[in-house]
C-alpha atoms as a PDB file:
ATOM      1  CA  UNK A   1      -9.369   8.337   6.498  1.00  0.00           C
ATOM      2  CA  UNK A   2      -5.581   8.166   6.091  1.00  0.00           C
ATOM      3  CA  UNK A   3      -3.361   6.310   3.352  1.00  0.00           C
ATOM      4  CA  UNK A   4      -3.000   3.267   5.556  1.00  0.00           C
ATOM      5  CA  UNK A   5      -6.308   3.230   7.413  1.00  0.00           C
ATOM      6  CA  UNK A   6      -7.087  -0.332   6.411  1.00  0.00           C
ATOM      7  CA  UNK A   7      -5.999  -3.921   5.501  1.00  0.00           C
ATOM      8  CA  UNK A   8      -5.085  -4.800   2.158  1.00  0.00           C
ATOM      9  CA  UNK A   9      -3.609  -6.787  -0.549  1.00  0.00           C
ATOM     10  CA  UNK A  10      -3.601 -10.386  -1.281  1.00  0.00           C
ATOM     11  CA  UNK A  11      -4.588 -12.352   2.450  1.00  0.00           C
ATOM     12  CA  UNK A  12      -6.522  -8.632   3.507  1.00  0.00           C
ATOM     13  CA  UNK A  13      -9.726 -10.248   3.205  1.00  0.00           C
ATOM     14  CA  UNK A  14      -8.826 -13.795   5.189  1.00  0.00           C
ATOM     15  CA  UNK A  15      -7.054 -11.572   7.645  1.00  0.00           C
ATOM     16  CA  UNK A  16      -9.759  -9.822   8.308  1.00  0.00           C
ATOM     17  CA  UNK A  17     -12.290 -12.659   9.187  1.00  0.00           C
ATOM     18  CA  UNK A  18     -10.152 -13.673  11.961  1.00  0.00           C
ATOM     19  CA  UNK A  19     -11.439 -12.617  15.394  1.00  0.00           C
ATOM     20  CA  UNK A  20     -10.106  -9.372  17.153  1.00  0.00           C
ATOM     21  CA  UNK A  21      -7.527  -9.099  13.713  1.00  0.00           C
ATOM     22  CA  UNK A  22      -8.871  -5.445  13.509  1.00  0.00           C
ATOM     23  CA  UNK A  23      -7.855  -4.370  16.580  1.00  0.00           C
ATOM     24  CA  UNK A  24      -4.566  -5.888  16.376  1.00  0.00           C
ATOM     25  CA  UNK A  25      -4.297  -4.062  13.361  1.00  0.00           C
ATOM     26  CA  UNK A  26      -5.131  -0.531  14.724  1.00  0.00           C
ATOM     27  CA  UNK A  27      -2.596  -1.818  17.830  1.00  0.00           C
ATOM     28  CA  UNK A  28       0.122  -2.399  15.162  1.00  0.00           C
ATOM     29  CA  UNK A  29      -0.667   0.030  12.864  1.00  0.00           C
ATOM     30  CA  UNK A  30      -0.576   2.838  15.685  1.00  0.00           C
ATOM     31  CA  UNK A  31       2.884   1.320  17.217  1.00  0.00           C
ATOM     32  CA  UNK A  32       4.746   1.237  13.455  1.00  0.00           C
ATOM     33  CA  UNK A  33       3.213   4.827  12.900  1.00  0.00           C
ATOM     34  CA  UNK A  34       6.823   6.431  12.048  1.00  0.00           C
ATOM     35  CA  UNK A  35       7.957   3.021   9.322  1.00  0.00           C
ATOM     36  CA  UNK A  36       4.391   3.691   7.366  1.00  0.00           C
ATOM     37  CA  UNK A  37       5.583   7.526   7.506  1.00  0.00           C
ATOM     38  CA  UNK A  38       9.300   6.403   6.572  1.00  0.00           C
ATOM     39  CA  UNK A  39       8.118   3.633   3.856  1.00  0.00           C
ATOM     40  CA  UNK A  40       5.888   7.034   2.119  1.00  0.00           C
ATOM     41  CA  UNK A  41       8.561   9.552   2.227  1.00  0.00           C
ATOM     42  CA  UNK A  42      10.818   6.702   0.795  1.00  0.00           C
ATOM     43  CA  UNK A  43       7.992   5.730  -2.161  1.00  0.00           C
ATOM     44  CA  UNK A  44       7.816   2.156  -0.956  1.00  0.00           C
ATOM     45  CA  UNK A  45       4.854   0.837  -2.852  1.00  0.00           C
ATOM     46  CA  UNK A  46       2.983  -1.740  -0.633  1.00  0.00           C
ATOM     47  CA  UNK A  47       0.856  -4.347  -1.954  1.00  0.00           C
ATOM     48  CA  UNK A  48       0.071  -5.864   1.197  1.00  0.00           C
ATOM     49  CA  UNK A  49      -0.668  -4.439   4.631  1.00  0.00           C
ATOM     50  CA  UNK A  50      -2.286  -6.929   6.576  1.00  0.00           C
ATOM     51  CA  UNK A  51      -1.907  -9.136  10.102  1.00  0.00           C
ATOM     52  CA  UNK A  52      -1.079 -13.053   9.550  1.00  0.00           C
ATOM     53  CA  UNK A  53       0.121 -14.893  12.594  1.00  0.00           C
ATOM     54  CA  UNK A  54      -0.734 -11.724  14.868  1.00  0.00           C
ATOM     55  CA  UNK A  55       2.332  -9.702  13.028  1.00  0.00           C
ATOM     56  CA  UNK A  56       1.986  -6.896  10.900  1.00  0.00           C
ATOM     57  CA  UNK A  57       2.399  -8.083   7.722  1.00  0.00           C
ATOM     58  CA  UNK A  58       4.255  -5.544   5.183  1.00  0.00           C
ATOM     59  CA  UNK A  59       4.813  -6.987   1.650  1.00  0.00           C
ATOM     60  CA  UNK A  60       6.528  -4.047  -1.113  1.00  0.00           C
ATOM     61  CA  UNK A  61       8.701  -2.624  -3.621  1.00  0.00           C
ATOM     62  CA  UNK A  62      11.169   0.058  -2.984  1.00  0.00           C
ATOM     63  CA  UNK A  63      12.804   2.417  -5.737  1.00  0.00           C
ATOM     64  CA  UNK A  64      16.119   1.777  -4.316  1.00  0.00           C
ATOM     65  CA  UNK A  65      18.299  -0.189  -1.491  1.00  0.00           C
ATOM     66  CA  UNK A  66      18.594   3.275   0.196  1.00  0.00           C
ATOM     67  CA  UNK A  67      15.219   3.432   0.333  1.00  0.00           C
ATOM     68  CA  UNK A  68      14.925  -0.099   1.634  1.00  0.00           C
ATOM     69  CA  UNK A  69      17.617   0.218   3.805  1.00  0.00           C
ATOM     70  CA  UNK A  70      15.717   3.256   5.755  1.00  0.00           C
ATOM     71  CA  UNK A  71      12.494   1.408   6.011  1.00  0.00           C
ATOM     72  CA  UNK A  72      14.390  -1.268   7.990  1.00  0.00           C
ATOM     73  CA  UNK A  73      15.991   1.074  10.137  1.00  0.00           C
ATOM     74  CA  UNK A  74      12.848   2.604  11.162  1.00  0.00           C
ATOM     75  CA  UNK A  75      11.575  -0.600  11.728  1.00  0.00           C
ATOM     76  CA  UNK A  76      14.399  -1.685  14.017  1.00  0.00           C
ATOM     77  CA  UNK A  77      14.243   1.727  15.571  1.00  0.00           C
ATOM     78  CA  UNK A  78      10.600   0.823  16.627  1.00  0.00           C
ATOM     79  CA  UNK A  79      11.399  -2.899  17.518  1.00  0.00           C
ATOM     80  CA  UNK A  80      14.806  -4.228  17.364  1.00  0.00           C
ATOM     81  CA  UNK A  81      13.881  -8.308  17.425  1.00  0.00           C
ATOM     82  CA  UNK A  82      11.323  -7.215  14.641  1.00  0.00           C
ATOM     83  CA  UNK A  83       9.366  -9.631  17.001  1.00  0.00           C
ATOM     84  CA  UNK A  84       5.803  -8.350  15.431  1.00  0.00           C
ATOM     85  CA  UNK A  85       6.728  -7.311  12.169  1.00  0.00           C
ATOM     86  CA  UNK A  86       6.964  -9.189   9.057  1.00  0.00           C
ATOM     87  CA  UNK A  87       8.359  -6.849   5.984  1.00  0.00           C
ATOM     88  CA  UNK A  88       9.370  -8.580   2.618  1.00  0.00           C
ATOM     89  CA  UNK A  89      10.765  -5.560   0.423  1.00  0.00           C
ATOM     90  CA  UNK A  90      11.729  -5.586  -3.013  1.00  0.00           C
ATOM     91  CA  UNK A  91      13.771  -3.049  -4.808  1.00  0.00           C
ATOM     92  CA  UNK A  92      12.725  -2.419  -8.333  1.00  0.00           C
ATOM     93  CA  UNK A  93      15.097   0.704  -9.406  1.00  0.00           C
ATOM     94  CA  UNK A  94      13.123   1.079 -12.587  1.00  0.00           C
ATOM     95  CA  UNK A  95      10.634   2.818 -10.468  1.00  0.00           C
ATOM     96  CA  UNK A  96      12.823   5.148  -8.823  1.00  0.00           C
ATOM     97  CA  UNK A  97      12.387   7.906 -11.845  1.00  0.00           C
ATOM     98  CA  UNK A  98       8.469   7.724 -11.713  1.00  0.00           C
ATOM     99  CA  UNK A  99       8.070   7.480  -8.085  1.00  0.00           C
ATOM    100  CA  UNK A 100       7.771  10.848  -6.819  1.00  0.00           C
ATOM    101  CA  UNK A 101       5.435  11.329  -9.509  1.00  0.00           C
ATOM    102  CA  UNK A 102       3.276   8.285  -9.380  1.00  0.00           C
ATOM    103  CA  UNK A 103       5.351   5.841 -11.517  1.00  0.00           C
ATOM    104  CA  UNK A 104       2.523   4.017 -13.252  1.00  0.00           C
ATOM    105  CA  UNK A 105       4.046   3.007 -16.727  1.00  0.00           C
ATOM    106  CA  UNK A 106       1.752   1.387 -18.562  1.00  0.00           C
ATOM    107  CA  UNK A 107      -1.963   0.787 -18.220  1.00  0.00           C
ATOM    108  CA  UNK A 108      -5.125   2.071 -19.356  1.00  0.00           C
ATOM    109  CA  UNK A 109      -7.103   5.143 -18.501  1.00  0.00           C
ATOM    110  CA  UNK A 110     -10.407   5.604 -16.363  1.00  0.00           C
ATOM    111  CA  UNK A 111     -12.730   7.705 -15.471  1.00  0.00           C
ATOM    112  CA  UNK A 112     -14.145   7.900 -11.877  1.00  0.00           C
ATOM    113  CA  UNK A 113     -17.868   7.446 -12.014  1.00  0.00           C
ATOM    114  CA  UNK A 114     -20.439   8.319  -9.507  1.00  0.00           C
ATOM    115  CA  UNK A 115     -20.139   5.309  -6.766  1.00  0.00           C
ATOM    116  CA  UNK A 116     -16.753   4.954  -7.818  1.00  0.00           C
ATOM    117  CA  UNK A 117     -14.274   3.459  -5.216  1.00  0.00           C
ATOM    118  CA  UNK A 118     -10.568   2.339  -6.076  1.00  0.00           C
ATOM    119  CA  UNK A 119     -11.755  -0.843  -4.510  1.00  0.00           C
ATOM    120  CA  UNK A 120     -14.413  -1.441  -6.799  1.00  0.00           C
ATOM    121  CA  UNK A 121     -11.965  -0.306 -10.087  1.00  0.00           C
ATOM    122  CA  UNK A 122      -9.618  -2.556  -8.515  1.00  0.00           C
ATOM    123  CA  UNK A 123     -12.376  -5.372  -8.746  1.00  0.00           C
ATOM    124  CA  UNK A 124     -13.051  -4.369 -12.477  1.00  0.00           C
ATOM    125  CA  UNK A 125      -9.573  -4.869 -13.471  1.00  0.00           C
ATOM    126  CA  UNK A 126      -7.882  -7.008 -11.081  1.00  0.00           C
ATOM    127  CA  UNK A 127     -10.707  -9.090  -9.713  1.00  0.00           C
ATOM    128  CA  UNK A 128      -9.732  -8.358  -6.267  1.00  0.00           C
ATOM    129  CA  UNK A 129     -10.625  -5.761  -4.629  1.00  0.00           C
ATOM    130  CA  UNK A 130      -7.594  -5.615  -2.116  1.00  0.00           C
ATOM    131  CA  UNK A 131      -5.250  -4.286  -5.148  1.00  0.00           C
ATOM    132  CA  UNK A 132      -6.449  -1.354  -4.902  1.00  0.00           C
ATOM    133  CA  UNK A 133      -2.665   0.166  -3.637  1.00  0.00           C
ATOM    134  CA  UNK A 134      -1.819  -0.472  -7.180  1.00  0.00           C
ATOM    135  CA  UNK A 135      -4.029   1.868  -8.583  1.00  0.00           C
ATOM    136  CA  UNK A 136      -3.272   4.342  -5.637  1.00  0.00           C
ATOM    137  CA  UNK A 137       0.461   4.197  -6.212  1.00  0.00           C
ATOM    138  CA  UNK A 138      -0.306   4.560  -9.992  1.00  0.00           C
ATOM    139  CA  UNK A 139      -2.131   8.252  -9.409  1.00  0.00           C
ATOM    140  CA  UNK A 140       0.313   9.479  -6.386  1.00  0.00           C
ATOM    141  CA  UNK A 141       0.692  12.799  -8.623  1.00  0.00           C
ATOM    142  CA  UNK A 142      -3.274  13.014  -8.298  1.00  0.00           C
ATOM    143  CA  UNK A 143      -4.694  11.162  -4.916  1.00  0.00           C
ATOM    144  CA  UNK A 144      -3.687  11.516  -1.371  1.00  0.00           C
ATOM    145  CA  UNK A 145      -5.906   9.201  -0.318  1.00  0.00           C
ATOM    146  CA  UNK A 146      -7.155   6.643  -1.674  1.00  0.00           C
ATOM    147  CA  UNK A 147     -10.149   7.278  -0.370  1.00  0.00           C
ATOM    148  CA  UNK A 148     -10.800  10.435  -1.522  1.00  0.00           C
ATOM    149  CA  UNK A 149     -11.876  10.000  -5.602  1.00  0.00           C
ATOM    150  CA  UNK A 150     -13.729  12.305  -7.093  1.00  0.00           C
ATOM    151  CA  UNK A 151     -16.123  11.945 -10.251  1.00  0.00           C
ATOM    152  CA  UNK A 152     -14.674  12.767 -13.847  1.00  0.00           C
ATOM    153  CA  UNK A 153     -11.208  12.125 -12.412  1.00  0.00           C
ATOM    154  CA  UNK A 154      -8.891  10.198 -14.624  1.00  0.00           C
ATOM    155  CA  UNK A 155      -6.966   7.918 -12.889  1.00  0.00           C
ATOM    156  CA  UNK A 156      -4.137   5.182 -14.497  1.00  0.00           C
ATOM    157  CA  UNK A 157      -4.609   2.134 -14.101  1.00  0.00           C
ATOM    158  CA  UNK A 158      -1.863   0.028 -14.178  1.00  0.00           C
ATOM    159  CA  UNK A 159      -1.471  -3.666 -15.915  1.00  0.00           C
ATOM    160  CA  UNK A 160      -1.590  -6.127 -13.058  1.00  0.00           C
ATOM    161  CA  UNK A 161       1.421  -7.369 -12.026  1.00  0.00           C
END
């Protein structure tokens, strides 16, 4: 599986109750291919990633308005009406230092146990399993993928924001 392989964040789990909202997913996910490259290579931190109203539905914090301003470039670049795309980014410079490291500031330490998935640590902390970006973001230095844990890891996680 791949960094963006599936819906989440907050409206992940409605999203996905919808008929046919997976496949319009993969669909949208497959067209915007080169803006979820750009928005990684930029350290945009999503915390959603999800269709509502049959758009692909992009909610996240960049480390800077460059960074911003070349995730909507890309995006125009792939559809210039942005007719299928809805992207609310944030800038948040503070991150900018931590970012190519993983950024987390803050937080407590855990250790990956057998069973483990950042969706269920995301349910321990957050009580939502769809926040698991958070803790992905938190441990870029560490994960690729957030689904690849492994047992004894220690991973940050971050307060809830």
């Amino acid at each position: 599986m791949g960094l963006f392989d599936k819906m989440f964040g907050h409206g992940a789990e409605a999203a996905s109750q919808q008929p046919k909202t997976e496949e319009r997913f993969n669909e949208l996910k497959q067209k915007y291919q080169t803006v979820l490259t750009t928005a990684d290579q930029q350290h945009v931190q999503f915390q959603n990633l999800h269709v509502q109203d049959n758009k692909l539905y992009i909610k996240g914090t960049a480390p800077s308005d460059e960074a911003k301003n070349k995730f909507f470039d890309q995006i125009k670049t792939v559809s210039p009406n942005m007719d299928d795309i809805s992207a609310d980014i944030s800038v948040d410079s503070s991150r900018a230092a931590g970012a190519a490291v993983g950024g987390a500031q803050g937080g407590q330490t855990y250790t990956v146990k057998s069973g483990d998935t950042l969706s269920k640590i995301s349910k321990q902390f957050y009580g939502d399993s769809n926040d698991y970006m958070s803790i992905f973001y938190a441990n870029r230095d560490k994960l690729k993928d957030p689904d690849m844990i492994q047992v004894g890891q220690q991973l940050t996680v971050p307060a809830k924001s």
